[in-house]
PDB file of N, CA and C in Angstrom:
ATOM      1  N   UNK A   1     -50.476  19.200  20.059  1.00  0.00           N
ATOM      2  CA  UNK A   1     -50.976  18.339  18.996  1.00  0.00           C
ATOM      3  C   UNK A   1     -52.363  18.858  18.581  1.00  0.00           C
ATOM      4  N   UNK A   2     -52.811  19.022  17.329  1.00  0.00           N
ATOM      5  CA  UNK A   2     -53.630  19.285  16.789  1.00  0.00           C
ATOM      6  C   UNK A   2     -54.581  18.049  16.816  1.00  0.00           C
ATOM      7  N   UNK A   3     -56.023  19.071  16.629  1.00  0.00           N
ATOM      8  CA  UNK A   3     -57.091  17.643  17.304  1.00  0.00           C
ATOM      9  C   UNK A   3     -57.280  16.620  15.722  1.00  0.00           C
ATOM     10  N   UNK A   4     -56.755  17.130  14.500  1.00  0.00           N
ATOM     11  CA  UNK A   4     -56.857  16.201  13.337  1.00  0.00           C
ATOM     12  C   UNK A   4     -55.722  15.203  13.891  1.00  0.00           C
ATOM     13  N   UNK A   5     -54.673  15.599  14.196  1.00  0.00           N
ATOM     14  CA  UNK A   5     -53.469  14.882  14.738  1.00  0.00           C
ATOM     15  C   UNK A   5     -53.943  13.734  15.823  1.00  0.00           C
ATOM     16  N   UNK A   6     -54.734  14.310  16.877  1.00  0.00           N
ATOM     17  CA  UNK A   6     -54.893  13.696  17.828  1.00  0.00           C
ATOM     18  C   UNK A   6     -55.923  12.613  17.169  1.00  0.00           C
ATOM     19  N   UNK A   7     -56.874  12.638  16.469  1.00  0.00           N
ATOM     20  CA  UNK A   7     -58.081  12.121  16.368  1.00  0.00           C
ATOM     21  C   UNK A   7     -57.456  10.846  15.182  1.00  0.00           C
ATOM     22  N   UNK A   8     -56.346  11.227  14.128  1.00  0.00           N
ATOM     23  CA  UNK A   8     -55.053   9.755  13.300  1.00  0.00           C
ATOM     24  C   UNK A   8     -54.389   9.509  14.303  1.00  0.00           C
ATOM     25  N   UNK A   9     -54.231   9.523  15.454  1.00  0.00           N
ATOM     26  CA  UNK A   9     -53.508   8.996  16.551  1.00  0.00           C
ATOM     27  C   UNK A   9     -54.432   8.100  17.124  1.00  0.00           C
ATOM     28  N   UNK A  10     -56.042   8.661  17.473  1.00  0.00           N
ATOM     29  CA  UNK A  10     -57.005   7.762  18.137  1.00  0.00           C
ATOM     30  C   UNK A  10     -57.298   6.474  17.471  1.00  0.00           C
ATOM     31  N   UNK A  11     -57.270   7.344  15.930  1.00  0.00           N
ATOM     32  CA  UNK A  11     -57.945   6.013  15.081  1.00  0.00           C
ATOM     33  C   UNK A  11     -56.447   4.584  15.249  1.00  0.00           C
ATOM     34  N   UNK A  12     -56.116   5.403  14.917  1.00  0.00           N
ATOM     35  CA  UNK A  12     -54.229   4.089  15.079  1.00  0.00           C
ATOM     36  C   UNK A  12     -54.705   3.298  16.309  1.00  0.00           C
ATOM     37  N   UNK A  13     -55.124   3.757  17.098  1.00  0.00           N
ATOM     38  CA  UNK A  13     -54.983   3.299  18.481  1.00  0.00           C
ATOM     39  C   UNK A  13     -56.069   2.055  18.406  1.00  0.00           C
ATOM     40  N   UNK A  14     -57.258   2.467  17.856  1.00  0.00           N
ATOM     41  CA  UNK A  14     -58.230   1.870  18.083  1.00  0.00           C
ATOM     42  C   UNK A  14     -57.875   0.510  16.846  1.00  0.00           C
ATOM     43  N   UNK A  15     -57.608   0.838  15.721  1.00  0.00           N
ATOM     44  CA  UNK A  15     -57.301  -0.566  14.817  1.00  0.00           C
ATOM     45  C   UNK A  15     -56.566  -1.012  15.488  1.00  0.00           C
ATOM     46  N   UNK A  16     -55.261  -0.581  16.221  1.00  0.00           N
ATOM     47  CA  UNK A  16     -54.107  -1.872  17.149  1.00  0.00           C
ATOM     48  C   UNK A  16     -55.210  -2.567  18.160  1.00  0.00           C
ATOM     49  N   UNK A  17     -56.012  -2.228  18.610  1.00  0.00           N
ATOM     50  CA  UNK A  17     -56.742  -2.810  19.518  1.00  0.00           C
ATOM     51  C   UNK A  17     -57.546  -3.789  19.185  1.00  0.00           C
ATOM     52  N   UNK A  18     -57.810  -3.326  18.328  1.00  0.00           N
ATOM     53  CA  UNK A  18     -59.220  -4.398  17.347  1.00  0.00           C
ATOM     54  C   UNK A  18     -58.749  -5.373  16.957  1.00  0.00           C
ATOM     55  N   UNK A  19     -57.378  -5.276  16.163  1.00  0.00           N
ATOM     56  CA  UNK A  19     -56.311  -6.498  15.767  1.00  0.00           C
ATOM     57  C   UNK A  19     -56.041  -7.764  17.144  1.00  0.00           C
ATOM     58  N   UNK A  20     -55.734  -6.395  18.249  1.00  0.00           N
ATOM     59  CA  UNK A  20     -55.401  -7.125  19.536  1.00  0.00           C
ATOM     60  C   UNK A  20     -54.504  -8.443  19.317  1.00  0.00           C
ATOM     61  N   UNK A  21     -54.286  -9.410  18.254  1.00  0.00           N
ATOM     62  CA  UNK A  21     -53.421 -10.348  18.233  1.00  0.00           C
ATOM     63  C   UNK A  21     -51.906 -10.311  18.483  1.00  0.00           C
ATOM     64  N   UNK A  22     -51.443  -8.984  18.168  1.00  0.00           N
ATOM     65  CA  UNK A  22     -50.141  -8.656  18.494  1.00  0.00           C
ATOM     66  C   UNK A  22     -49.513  -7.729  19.466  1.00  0.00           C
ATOM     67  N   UNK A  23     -50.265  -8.092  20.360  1.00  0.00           N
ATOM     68  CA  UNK A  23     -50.330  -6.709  21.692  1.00  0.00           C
ATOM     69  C   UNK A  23     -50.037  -8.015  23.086  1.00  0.00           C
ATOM     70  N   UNK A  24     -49.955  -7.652  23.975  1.00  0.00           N
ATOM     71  CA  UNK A  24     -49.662  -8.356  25.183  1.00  0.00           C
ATOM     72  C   UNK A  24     -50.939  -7.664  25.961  1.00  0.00           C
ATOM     73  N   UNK A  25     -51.451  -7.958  27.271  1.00  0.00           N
ATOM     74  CA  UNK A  25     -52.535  -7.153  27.942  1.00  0.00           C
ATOM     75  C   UNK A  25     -51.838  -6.103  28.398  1.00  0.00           C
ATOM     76  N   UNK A  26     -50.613  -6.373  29.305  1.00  0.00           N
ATOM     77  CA  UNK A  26     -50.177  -4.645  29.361  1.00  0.00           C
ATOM     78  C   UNK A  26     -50.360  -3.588  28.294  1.00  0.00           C
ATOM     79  N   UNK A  27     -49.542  -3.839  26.496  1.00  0.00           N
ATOM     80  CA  UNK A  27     -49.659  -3.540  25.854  1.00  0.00           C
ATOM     81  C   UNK A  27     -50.838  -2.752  25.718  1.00  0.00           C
ATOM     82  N   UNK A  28     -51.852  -3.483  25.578  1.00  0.00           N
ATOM     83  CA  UNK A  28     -53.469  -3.121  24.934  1.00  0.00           C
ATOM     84  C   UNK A  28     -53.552  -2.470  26.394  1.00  0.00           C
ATOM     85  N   UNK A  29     -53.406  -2.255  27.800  1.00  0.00           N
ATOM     86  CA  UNK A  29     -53.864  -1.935  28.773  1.00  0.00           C
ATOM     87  C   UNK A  29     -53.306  -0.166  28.521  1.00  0.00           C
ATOM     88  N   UNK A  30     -51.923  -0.234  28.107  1.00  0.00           N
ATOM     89  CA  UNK A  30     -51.577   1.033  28.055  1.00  0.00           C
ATOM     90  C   UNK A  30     -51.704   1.942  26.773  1.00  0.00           C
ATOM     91  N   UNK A  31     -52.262   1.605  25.652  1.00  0.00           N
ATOM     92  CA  UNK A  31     -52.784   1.976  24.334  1.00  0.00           C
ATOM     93  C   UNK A  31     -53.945   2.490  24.887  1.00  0.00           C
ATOM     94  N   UNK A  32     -55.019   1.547  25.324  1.00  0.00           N
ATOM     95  CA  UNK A  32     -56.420   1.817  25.710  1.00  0.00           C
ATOM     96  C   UNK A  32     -56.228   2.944  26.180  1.00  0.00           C
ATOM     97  N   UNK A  33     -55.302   3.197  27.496  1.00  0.00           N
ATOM     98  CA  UNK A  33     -55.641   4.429  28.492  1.00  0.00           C
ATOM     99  C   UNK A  33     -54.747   5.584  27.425  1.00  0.00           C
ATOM    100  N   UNK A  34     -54.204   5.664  26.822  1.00  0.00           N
ATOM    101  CA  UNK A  34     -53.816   6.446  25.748  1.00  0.00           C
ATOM    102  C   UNK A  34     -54.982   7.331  24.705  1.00  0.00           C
ATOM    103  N   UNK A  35     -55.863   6.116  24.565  1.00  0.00           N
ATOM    104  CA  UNK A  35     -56.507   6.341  23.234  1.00  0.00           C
ATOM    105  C   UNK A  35     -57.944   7.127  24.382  1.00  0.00           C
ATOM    106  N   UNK A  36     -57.998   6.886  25.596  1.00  0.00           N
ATOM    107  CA  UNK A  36     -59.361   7.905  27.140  1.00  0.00           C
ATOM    108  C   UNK A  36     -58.452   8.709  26.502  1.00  0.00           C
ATOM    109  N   UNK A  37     -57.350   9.184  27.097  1.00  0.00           N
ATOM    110  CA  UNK A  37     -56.723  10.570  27.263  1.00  0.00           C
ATOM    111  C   UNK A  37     -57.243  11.663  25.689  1.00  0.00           C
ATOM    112  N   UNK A  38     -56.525  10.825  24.985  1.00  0.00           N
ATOM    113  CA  UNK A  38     -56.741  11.487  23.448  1.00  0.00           C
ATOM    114  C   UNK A  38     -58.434  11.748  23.412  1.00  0.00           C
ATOM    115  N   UNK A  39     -59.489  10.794  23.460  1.00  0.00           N
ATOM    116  CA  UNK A  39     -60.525  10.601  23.211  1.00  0.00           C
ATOM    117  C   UNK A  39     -61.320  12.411  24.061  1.00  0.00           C
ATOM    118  N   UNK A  40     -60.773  11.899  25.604  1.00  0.00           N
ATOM    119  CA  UNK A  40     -61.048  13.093  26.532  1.00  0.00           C
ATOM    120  C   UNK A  40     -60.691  14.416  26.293  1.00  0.00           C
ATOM    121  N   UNK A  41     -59.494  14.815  25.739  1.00  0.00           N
ATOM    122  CA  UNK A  41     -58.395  15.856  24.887  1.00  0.00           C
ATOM    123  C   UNK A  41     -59.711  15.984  23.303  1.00  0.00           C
ATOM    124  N   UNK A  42     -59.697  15.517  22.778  1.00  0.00           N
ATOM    125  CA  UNK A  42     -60.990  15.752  21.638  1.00  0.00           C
ATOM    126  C   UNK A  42     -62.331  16.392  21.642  1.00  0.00           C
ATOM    127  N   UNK A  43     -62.412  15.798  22.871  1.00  0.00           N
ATOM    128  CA  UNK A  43     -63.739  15.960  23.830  1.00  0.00           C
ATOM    129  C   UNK A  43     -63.762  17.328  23.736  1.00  0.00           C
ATOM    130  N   UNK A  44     -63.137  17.662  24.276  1.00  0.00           N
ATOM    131  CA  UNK A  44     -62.685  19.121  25.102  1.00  0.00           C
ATOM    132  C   UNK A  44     -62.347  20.100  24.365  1.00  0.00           C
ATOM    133  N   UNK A  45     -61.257  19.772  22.983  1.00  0.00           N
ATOM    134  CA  UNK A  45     -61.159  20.238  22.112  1.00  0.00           C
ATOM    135  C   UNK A  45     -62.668  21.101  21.370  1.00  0.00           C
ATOM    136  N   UNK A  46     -63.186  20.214  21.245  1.00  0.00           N
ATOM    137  CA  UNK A  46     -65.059  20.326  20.292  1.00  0.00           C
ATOM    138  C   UNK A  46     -65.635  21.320  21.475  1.00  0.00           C
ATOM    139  N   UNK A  47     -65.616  21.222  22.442  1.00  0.00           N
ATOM    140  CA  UNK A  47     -66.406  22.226  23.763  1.00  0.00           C
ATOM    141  C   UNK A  47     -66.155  23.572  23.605  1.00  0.00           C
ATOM    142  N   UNK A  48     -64.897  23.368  23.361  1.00  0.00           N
ATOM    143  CA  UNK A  48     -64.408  24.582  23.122  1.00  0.00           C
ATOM    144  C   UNK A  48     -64.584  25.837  22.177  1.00  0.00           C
ATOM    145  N   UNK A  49     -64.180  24.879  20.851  1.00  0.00           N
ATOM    146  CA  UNK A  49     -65.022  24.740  19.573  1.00  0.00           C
ATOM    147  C   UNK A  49     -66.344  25.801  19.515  1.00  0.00           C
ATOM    148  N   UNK A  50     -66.862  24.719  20.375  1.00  0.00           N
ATOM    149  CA  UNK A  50     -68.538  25.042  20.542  1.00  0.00           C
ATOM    150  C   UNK A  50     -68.872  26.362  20.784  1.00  0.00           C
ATOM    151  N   UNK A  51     -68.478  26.387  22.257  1.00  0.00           N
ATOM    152  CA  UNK A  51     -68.511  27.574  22.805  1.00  0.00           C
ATOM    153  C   UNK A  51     -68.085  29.204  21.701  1.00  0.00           C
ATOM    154  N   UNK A  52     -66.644  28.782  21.612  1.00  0.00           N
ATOM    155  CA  UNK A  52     -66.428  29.872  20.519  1.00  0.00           C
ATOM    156  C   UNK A  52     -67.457  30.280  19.325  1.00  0.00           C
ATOM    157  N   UNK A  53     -67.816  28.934  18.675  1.00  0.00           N
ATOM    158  CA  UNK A  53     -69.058  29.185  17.918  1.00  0.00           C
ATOM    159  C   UNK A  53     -70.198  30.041  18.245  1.00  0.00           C
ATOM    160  N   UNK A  54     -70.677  29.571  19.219  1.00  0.00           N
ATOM    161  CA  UNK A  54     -71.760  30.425  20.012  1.00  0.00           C
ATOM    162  C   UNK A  54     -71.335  31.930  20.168  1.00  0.00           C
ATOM    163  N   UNK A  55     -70.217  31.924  20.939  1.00  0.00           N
ATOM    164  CA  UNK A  55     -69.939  33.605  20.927  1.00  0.00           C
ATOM    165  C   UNK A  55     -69.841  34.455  20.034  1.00  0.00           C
ATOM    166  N   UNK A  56     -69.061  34.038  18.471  1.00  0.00           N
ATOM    167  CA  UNK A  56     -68.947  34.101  17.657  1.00  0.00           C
ATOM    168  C   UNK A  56     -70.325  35.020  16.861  1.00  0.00           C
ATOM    169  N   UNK A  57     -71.211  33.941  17.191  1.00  0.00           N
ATOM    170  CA  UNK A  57     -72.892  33.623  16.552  1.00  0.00           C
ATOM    171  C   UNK A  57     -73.884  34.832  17.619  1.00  0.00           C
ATOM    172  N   UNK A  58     -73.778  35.302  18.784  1.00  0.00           N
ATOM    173  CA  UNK A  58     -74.315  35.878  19.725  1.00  0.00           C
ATOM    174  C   UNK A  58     -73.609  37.042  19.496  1.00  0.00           C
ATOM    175  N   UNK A  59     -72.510  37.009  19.029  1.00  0.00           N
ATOM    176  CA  UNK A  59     -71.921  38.181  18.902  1.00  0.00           C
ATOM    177  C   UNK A  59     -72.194  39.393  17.623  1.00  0.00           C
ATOM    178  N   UNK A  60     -72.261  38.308  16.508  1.00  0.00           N
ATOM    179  CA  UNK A  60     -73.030  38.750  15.493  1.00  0.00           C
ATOM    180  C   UNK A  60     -74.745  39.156  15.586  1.00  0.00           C
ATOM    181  N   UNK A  61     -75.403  38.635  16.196  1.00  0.00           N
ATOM    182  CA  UNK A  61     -76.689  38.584  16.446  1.00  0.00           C
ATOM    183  C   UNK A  61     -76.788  39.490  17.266  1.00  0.00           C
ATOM    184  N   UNK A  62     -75.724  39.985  17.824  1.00  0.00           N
ATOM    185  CA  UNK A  62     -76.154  41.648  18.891  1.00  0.00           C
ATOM    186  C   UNK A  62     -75.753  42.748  17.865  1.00  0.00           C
ATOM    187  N   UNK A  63     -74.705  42.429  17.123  1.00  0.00           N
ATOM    188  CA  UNK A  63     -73.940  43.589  15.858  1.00  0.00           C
ATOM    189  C   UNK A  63     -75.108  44.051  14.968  1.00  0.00           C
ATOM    190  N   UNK A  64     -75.803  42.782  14.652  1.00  0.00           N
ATOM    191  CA  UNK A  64     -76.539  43.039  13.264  1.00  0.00           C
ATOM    192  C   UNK A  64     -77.687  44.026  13.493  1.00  0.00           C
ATOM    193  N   UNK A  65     -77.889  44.257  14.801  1.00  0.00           N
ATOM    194  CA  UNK A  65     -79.267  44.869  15.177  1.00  0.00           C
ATOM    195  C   UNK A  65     -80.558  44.130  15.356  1.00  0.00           C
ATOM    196  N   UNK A  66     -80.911  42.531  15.324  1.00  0.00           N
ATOM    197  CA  UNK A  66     -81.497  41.690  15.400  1.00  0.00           C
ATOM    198  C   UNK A  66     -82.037  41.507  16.528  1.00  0.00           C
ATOM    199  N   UNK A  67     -81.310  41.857  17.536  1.00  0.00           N
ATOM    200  CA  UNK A  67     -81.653  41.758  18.896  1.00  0.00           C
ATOM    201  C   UNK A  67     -82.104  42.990  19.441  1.00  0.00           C
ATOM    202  N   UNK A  68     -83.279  43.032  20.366  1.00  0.00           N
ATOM    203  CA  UNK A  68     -84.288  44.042  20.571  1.00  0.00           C
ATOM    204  C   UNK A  68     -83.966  44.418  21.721  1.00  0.00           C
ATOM    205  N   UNK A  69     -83.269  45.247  22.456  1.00  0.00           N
ATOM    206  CA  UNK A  69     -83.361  45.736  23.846  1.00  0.00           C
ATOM    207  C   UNK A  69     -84.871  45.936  24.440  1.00  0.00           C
ATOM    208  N   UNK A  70     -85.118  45.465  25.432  1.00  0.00           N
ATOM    209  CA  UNK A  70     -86.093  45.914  26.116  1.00  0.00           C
ATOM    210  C   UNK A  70     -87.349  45.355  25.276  1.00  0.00           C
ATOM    211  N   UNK A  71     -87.200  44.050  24.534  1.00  0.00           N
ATOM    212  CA  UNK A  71     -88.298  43.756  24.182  1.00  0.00           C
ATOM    213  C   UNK A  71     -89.407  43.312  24.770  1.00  0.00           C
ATOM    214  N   UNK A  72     -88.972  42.627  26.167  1.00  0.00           N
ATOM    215  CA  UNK A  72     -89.588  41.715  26.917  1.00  0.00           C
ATOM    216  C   UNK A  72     -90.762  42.752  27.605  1.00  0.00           C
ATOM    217  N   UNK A  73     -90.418  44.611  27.710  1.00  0.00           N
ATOM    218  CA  UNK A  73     -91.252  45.093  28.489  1.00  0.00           C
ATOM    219  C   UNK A  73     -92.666  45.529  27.890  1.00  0.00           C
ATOM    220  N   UNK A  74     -93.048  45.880  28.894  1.00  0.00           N
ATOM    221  CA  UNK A  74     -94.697  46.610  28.035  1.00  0.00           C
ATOM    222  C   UNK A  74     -94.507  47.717  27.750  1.00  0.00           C
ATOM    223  N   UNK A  75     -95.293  48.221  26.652  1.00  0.00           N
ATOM    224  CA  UNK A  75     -95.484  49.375  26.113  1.00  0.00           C
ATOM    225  C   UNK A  75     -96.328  50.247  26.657  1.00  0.00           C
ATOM    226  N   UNK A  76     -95.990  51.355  26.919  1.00  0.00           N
ATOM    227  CA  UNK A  76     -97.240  52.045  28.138  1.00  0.00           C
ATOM    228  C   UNK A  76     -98.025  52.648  26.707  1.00  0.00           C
ATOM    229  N   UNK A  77     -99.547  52.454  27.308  1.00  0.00           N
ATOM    230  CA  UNK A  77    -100.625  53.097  26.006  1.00  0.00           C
ATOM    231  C   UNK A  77    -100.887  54.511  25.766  1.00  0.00           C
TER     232      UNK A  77
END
């Protein structure tokens, strides 16, 4: 499942809950732990995300020549 998928699945989850009038507590007990899982699965999704971004971004930033080998040392006079 795709995290747009997952995330119209969360939202569903969360209006049945809010309504709560037509749910039983099991009901709403087993939606809730549905809507952690998805929520946690999203989570994780974006980390991921992230990360790739960064490499992505670090990866370019070593290509472009931007980044200085050996900048940190001293220059002998």
């Amino acid at each position: 499942m795709s995290y747009e998928e997952k995330m119209t699945k969360l939202t569903q989850i969360v209006e049945q809950l809010e309504a709560g009038n037509e749910l039983s507590l099991e009901e709403s007990l087993k939606i809730f732990e549905e809507g952690v899982d998805l929520a946690n699965s999203c989570r994780k999704m974006l980390e991921e995300a992230e990360l790739r971004v960064h490499n992505v971004m670090e990866l370019n930033h070593e290509t472009d020549g931007t980044e200085q080998a050996g900048a940190s040392q001293d220059i002998p006079e």
